[in-house]
C-alpha atoms as a PDB file:
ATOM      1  CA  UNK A   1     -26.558   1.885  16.382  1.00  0.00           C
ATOM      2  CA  UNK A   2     -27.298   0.302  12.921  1.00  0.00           C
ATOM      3  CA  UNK A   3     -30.665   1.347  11.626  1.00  0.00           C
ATOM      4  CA  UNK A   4     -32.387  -0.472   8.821  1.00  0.00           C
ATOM      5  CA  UNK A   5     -34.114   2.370   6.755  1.00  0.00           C
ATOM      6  CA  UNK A   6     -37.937   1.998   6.170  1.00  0.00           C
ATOM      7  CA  UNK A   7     -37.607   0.521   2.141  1.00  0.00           C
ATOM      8  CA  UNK A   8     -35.137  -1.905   3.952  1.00  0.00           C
ATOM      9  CA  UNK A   9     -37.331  -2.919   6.732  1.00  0.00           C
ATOM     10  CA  UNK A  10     -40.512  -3.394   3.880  1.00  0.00           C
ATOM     11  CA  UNK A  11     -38.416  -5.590   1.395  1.00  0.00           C
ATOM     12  CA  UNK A  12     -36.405  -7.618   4.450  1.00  0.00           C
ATOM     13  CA  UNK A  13     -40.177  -8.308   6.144  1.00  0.00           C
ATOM     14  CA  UNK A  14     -41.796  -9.334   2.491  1.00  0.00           C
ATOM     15  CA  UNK A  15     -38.540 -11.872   2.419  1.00  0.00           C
ATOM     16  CA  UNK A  16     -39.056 -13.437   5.070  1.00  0.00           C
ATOM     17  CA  UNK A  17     -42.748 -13.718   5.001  1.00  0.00           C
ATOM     18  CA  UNK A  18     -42.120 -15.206   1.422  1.00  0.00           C
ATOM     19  CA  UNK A  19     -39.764 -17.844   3.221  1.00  0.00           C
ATOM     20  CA  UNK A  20     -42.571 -17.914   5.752  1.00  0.00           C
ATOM     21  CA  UNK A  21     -39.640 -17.393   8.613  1.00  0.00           C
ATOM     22  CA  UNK A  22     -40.767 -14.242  10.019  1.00  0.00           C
ATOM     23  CA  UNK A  23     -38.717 -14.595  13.014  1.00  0.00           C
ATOM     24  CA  UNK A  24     -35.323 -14.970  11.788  1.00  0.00           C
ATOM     25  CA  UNK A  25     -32.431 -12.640  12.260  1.00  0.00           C
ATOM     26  CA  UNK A  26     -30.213 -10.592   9.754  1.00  0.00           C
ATOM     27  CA  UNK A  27     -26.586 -11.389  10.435  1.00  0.00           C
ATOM     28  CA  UNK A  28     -24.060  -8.986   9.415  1.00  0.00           C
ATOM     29  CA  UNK A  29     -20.602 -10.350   8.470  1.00  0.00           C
ATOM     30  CA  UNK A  30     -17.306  -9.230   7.339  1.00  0.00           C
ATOM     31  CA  UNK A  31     -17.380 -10.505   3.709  1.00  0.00           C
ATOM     32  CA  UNK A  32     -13.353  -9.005   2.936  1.00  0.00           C
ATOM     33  CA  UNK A  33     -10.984  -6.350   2.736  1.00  0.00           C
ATOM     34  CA  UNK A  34     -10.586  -4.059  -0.308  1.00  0.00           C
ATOM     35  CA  UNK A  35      -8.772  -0.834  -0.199  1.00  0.00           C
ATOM     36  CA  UNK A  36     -11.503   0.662   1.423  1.00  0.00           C
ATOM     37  CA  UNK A  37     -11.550  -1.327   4.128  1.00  0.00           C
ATOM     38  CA  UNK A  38     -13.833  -3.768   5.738  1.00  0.00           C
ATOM     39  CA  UNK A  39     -15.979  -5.002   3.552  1.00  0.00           C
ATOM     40  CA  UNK A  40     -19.281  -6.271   5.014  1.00  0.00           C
ATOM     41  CA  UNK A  41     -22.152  -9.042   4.127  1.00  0.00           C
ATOM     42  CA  UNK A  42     -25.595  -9.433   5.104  1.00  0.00           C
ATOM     43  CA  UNK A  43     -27.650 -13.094   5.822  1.00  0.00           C
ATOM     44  CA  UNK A  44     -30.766 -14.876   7.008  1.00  0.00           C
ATOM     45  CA  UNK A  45     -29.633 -16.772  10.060  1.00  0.00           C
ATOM     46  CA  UNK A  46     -31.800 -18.949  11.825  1.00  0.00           C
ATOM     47  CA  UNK A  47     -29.274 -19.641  14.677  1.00  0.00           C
ATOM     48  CA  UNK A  48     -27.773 -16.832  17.347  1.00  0.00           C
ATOM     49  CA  UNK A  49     -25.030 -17.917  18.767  1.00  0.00           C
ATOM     50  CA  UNK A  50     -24.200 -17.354  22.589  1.00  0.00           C
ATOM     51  CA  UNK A  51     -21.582 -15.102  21.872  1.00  0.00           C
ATOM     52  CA  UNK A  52     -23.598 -12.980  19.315  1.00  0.00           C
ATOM     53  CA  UNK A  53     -24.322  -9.084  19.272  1.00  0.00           C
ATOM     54  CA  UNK A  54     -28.215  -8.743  18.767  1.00  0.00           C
ATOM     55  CA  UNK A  55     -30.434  -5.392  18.069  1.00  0.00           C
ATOM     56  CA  UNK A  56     -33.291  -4.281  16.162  1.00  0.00           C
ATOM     57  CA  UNK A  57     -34.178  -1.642  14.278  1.00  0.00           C
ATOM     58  CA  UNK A  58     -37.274  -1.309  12.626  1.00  0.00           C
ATOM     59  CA  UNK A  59     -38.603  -4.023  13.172  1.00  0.00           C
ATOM     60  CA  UNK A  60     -35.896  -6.142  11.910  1.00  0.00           C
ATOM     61  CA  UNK A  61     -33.046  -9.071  14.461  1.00  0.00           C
ATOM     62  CA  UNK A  62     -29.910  -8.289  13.517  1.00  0.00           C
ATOM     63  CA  UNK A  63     -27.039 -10.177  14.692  1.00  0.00           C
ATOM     64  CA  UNK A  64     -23.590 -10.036  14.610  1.00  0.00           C
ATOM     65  CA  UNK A  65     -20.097 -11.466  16.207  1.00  0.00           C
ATOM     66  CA  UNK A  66     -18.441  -9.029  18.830  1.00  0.00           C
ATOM     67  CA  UNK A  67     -15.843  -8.406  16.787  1.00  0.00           C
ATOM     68  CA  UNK A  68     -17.620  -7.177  14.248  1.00  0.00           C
ATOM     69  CA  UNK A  69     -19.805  -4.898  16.608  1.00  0.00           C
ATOM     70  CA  UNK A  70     -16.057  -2.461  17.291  1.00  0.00           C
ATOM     71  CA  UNK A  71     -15.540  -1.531  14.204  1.00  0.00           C
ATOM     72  CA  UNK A  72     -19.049  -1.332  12.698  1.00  0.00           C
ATOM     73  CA  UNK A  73     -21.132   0.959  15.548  1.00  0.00           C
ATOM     74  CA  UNK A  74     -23.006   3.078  13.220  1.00  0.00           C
ATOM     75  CA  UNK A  75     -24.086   2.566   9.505  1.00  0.00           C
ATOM     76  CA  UNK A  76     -27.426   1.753   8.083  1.00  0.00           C
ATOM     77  CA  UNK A  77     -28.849  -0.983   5.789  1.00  0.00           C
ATOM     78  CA  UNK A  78     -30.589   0.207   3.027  1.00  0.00           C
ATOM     79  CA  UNK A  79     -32.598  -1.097  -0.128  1.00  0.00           C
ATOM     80  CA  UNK A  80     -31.509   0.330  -3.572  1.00  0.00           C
ATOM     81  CA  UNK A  81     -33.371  -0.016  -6.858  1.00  0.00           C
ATOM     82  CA  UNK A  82     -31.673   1.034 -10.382  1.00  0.00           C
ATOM     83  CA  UNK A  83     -31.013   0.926 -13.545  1.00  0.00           C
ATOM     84  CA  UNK A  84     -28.190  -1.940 -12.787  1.00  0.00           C
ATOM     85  CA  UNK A  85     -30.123  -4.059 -10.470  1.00  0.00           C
ATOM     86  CA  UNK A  86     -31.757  -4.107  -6.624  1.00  0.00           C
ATOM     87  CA  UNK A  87     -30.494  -4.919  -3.231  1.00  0.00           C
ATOM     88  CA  UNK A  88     -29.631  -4.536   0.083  1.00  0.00           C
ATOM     89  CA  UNK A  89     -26.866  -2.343   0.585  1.00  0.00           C
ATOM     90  CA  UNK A  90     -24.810  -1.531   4.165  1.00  0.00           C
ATOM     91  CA  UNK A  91     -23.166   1.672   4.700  1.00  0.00           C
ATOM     92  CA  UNK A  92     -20.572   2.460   6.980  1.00  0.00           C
ATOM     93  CA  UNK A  93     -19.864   5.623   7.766  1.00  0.00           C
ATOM     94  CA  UNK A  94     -16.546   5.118   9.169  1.00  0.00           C
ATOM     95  CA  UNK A  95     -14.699   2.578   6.993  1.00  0.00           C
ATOM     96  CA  UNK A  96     -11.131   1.686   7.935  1.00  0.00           C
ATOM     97  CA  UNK A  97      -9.005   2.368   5.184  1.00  0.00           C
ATOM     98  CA  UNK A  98      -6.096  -1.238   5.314  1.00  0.00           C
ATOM     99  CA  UNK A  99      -3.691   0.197   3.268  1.00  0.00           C
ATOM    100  CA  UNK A 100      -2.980  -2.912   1.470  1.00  0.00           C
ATOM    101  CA  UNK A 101      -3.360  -1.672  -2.177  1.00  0.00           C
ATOM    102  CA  UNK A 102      -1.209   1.914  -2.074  1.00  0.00           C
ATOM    103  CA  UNK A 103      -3.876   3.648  -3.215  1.00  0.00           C
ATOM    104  CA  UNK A 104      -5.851   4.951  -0.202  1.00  0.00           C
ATOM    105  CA  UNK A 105      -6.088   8.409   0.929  1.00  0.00           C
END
């Protein structure tokens, strides 16, 4: 399960009621591959596609391909505020190292 943590939930619900689309999903999608693995993005997306994965948490659609949904099964979404900046940030607590750079442990 993917939860969306409570500051997440407030500041993805203000976003969309500022776009005045309060029923849209959040898609997740792989974004690339760095040395830590899979490296994943996040997206309004007004269309679900048949052959989507969809849940909620917290009040929040999210949405995601099926291939996506094996090798990200737990993790959270999370809003961060600091001294470089603000966002939405997704952690995975099971990243799959791809061994492509050497330097992986």
């Amino acid at each position: 399960m993917i939860e969306v943590t409570d500051r997440a939930a407030v500041e993805l619900k203000a976003l969309l009621d500022q776009e005045n689309k309060p029923e849209i999903a959040l898609r997740i999608f792989v974004a690339g591959v760095a040395c830590s693995g899979v490296q994943y993005g996040l997206a309004l997306d007004e269309e679900v596609k048949e052959e989507d994965v969809t849940m909620e948490s917290n009040g929040i659609k999210l949405v995601m391909a099926k291939d996506i949904e094996e090798s990200f099964t737990e993790g959270s979404i999370d809003f961060i505020e600091d001294e470089n900046g603000k966002g939405f940030m997704i952690r995975n607590p099971s990243p799959d190292g791809c061994g492509t750079c050497g330097g992986c442990h």
